[in-house]
Structures are given as structure tokens and as C-alpha cells.
Protein backbone atom coordinates (compact mmCIF):
# COMPACT_ATOMS: atom_id res chain seq x y z
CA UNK A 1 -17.75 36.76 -11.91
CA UNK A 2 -20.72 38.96 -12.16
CA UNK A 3 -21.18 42.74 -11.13
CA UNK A 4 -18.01 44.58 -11.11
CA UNK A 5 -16.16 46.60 -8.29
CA UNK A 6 -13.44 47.18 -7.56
CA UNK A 7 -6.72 35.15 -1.53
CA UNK A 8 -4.41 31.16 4.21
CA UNK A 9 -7.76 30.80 5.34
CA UNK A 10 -9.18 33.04 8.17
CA UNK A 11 -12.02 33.57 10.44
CA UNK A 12 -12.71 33.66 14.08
CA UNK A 13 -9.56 31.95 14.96
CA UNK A 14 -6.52 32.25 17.92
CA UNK A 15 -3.56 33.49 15.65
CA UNK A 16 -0.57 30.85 15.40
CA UNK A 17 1.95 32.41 17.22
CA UNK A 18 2.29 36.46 17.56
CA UNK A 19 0.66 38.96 15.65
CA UNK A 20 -0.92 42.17 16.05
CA UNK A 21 -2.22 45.58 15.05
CA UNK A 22 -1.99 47.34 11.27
CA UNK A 23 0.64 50.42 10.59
CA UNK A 24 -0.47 52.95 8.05
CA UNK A 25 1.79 52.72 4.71
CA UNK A 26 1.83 54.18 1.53
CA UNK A 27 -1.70 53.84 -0.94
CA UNK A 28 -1.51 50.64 -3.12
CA UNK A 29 -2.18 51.83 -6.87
CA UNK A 30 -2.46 50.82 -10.37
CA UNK A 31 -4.47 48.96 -12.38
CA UNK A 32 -4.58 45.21 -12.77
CA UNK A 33 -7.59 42.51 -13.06
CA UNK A 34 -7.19 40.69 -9.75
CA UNK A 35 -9.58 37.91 -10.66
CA UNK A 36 -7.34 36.71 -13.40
CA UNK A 37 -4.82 35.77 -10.50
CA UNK A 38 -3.95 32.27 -9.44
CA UNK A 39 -3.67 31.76 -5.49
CA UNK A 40 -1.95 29.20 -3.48
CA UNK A 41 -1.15 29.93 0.13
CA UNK A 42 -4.64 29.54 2.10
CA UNK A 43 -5.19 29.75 5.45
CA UNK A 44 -9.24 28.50 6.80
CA UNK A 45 -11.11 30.28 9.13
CA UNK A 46 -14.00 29.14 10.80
CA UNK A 47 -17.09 31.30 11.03
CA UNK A 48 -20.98 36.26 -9.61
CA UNK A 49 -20.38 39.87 -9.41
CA UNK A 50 -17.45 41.91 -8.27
CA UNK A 51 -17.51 45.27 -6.31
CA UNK A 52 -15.02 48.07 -6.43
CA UNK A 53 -9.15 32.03 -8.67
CA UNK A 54 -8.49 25.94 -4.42
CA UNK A 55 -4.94 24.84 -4.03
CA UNK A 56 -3.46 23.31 -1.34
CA UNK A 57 -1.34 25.04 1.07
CA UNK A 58 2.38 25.36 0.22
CA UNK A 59 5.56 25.66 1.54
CA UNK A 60 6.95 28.82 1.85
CA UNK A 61 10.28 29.37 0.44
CA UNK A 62 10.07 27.38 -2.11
CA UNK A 63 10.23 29.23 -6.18
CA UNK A 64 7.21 32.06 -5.36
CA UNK A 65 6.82 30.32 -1.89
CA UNK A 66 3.47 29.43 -3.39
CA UNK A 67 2.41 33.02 -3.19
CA UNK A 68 1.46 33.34 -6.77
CA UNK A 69 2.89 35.38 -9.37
CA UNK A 70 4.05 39.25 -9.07
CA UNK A 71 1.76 42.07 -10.34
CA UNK A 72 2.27 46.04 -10.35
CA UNK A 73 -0.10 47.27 -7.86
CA UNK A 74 -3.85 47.20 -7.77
CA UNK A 75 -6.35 49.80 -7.67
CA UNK A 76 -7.25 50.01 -3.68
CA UNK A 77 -9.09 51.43 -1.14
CA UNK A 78 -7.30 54.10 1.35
CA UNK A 79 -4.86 52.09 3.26
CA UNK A 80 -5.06 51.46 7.15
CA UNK A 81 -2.79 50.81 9.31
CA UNK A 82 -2.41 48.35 12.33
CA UNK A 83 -0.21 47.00 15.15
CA UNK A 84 -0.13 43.83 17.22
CA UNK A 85 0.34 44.16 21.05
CA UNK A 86 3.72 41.74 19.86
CA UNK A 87 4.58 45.26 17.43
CA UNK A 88 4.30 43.25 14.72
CA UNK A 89 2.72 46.28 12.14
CA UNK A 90 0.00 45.79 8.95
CA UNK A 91 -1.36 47.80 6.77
CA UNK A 92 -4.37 46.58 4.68
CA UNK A 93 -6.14 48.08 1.38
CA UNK A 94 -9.43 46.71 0.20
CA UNK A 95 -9.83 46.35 -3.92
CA UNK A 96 -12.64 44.81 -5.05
CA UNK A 97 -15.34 42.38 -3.72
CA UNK A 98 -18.15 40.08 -5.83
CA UNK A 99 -19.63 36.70 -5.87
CA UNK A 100 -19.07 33.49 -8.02
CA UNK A 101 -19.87 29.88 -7.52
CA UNK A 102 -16.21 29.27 -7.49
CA UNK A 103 -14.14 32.23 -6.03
CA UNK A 104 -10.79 30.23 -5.37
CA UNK A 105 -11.01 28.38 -8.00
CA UNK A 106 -11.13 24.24 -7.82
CA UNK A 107 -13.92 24.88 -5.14
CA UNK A 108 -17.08 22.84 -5.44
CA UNK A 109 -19.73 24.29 -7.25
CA UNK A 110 -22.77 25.96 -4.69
CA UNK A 111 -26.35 24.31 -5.01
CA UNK A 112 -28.30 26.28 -8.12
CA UNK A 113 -29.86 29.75 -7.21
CA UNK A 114 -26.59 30.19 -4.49
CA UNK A 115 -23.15 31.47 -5.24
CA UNK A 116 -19.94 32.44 -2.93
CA UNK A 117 -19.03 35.80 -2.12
CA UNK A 118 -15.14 37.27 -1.97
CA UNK A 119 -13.63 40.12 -1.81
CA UNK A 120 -9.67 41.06 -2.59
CA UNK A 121 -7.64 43.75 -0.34
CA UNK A 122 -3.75 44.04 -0.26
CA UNK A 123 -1.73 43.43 2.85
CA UNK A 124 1.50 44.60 3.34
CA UNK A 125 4.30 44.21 6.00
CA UNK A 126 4.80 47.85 7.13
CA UNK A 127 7.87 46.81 9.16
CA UNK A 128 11.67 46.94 8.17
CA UNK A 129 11.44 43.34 9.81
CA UNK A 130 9.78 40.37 9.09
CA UNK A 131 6.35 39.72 11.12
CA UNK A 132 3.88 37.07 11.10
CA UNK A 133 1.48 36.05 8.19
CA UNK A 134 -1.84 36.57 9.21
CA UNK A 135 -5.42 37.62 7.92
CA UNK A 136 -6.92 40.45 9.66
CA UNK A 137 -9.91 41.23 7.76
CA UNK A 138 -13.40 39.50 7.77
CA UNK A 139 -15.94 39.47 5.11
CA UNK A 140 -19.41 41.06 5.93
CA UNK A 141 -22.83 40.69 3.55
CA UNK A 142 -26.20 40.88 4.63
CA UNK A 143 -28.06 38.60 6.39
CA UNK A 144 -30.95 38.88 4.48
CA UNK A 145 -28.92 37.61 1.44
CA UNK A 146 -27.97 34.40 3.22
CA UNK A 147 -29.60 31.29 2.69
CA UNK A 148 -31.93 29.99 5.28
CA UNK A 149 -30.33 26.90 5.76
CA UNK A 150 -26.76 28.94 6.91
CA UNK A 151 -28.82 31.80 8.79
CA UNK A 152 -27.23 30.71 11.94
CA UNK A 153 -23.50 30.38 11.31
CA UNK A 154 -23.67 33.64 10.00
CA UNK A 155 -22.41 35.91 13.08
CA UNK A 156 -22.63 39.64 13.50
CA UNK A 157 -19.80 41.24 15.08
CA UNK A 158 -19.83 44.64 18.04
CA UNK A 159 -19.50 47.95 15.93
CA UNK A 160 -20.89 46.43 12.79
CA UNK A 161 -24.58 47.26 11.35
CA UNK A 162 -26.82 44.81 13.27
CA UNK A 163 -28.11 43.12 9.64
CA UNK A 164 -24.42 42.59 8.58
CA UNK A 165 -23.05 39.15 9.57
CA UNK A 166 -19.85 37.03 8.70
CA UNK A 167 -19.99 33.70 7.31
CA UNK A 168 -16.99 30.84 7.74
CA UNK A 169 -14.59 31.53 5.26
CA UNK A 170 -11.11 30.85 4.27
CA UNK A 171 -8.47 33.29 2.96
CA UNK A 172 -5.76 32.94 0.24
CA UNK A 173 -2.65 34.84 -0.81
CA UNK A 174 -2.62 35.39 -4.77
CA UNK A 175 -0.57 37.38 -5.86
CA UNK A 176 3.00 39.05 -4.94
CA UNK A 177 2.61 42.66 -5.53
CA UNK A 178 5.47 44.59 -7.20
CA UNK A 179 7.79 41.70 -6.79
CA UNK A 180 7.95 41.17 -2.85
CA UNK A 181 9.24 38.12 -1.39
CA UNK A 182 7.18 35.04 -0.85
CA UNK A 183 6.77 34.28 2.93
CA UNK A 184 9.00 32.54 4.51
CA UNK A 185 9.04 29.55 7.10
CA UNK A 186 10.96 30.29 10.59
CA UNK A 187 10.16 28.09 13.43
CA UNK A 188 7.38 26.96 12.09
CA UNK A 189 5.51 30.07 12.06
CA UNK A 190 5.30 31.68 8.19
CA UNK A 191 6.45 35.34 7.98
CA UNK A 192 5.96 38.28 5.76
CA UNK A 193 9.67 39.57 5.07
CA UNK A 194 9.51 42.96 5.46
CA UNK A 195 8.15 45.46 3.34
CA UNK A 196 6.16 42.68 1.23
CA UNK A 197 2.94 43.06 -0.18
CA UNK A 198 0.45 40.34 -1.40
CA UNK A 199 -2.70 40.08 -2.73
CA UNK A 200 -5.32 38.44 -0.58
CA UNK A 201 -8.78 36.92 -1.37
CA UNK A 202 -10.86 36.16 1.47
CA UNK A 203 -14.04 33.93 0.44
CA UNK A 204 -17.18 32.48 2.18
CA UNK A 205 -16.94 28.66 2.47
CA UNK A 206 -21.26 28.66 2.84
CA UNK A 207 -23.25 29.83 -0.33
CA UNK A 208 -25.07 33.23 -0.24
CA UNK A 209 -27.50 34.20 -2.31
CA UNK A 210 -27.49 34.50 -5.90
CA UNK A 211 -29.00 38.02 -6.16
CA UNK A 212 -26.19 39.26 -3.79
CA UNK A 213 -24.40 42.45 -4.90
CA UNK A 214 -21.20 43.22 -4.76
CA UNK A 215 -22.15 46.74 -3.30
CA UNK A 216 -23.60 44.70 -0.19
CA UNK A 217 -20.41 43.67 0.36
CA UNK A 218 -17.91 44.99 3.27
CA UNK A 219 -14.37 44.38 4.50
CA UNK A 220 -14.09 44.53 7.90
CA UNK A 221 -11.27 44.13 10.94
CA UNK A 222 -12.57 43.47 13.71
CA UNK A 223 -10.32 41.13 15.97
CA UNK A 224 -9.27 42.36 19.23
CA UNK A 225 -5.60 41.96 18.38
CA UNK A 226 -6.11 44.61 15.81
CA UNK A 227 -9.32 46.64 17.46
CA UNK A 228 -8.41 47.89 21.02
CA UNK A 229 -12.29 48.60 21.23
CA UNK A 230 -13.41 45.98 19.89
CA UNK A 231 -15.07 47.10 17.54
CA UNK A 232 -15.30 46.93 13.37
CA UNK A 233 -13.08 49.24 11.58
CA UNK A 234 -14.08 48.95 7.56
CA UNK A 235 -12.12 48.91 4.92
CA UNK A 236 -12.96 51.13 2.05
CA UNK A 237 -13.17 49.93 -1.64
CA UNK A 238 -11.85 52.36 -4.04
């Protein structure tokens, strides 16, 4: 990965069962290189430098439930915190954000002159109860920085500057942070016990430029499950 600041798939999607809107918990800190990480529960969603590692899905409850290894807390972004209309409460952290041709690791390399953006942020059950496993935040870059050839899948979003737009991308858990459970399979939803925290990496599945920089990237939530207006709510880097 390139430039430095400091991953189940998601995108415009209907979430799998219930979920909801993010509760405010405590800062995620510390220091640890998030890139060296090795993912493995991914979610898709339709739709190298760093700012601020493909595997198949997995079963939950299995050894790390496929949620990659534990790691003391990252270096993050002020946290924010959300709620479902289901109760179900999130909160979310951005870390770090960048580009490279292969972001989630076995991922086939871009065409030359393109790369992949990503960017990492930690979400965390904020609920003494387990709720459902799901992705709030979407990646934003610049239009401008997007190939020609992907200029129309890449979608702008209300309450979000008019030359940022969202590509199709996929998110992954990896990483456990500070030993929390792996997620768990009940009725054939997969839920975040409560109190856990992972590491996400959310990554485009189109190329972007290769002069992209990681400052152009932004985490955003935007979902109307999370955003009662409708409207982006960003995510800070730290």
C-alpha cells in the first residue's frame, strides 16, 4: 500500500434481517498496523496508499468464527454512535483509508495505471445484547479519480459533496479487537455478541485511479436505517 493514513461485503443493499442505528461508545485507541491483518468474514455490496489483506465467507462459531485474529485497539477516528429502528445499537470509528491493487488480499489484480481503494474503521456492538452483523458505512472518493469506463456505477449519495460518489464494494471483518467474540450464527442471521469489536475493511470491487490519494478518501453512513434524514454523516479519520 502506498500513501499512509491512518474488512461481509456491503453496499446499497436491504439488510438480512433487523438492524439499525449506531450508539455512541467509548474511543477505540492504540496503535497497531491494520494492513498487516488477515480477513475472512465478507459480506458484498453492490454499488496503493493509505490515509489516516479474499477469503471466502465462513461460518461463524467456529475457532475465531473466521473473524481473524485479536489485536489491542487501533488508532481511530472519534467514535459515532447509531441505532436501528429494531434498537439494535452501533458505534463505528474510522482508522485509516488508501489504495492497492489488491486490498483484501487474493483479489485479482486491477488493469495497469488503476488500483482499488479501502479504507478500515472499527465497529463495535454497543449493546449488553447481541445484535445483528451488519456494515453501515460506505466508501466515498472522487469522481474525477474514477475511471471512465466505471463513471456510471459510481453513485453520489443526498448530504454528500456533489463530486463524491460510491463505487460497488464489498466489506470484510479482519480482525477481533481486544479479544471479542467472533460472531455468532442464530437463526440464520450472524450476530455481534455484545460488547464485541472488529476490525472492518470496506473495499471498491471497480478500479479507481492510480493517482488517487488516500486524503480523497471518506467514510460515510448514509443508509436510512442509520440516517433519519437521510443524509451522509462522515466518519472522521484520526
Amino acid at each position: 500500500m502506498a500513501n499512509t493514513r491512518q474488512p461481509y461485503r456491503s453496499h446499497r443493499r436491504r439488510k438480512k434481517s433487523q438492524a439499525g442505528r449506531l450508539g455512541l461508545a467509548g474511543a477505540v485507541t492504540g496503535a497497531l498496523g491494520i494492513a498487516a491483518v488477515a480477513g475472512v468474514i465478507v459480506y458484498v455490496r453492490p454499488g496503493t496508499g493509505e490515509r489516516g489483506a479474499s477469503a471466502p465467507p465462513s461460518l461463524a462459531g467456529q475457532g475465531d468464527g473466521g473473524a481473524g485474529p485479536s489485536v489491542p485497539a487501533p488508532k481511530a477516528g472519534p467514535p459515532l454512535g447509531f441505532t436501528t429502528p429494531e434498537g439494535y445499537g452501533y458505534n463505528l470509528a474510522a482508522v485509516m483509508a488508501g489504495t492497492s491493487r489488491q486490498p483484501l488480499g487474493a483479489t485479482q489484480a486491477p488493469p495497469s495505471g488503476t488500483t482499488y481503494a479501502y479504507a478500515d474503521y472499527v465497529l463495535t456492538n454497543s449493546q449488553r445484547r447481541p445484535v445483528l452483523l451488519d456494515f453501515p458505512a460506505d466508501l466515498f472518493m472522487p469522481k474525477s479519480q474514477v475511471p471512465s469506463s466505471a463513471q456510471e456505477r459510481c453513485m453520489p449519495q443526498a448530504g454528500i459533496p456533489d463530486d463524491m460518489c460510491t463505487l460497488p464494494n464489498h466489506s470484510k471483518i479482519t480482525a477481533r479487537v481486544a479479544g471479542a467474540k467472533a460472531p455468532v450464527e442464530d437463526g440464520g442471521d450472524t450476530m455481534m455478541p455484545a460488547g464485541a469489536s472488529y476490525v472492518v475493511r470496506i473495499a471498491s470491487d471497480l478500479p479507481v485511479e492510480d493517482g488517487l490519494s488516500a486524503d480523497d478518501l471518506r467514510l460515510y453512513v448514509w443508509n436510512a436505517r442509520y440516517t433519519s434524514d437521510r443524509k451522509g454523516i462522515e466518519l472522521a479519520f484520526p
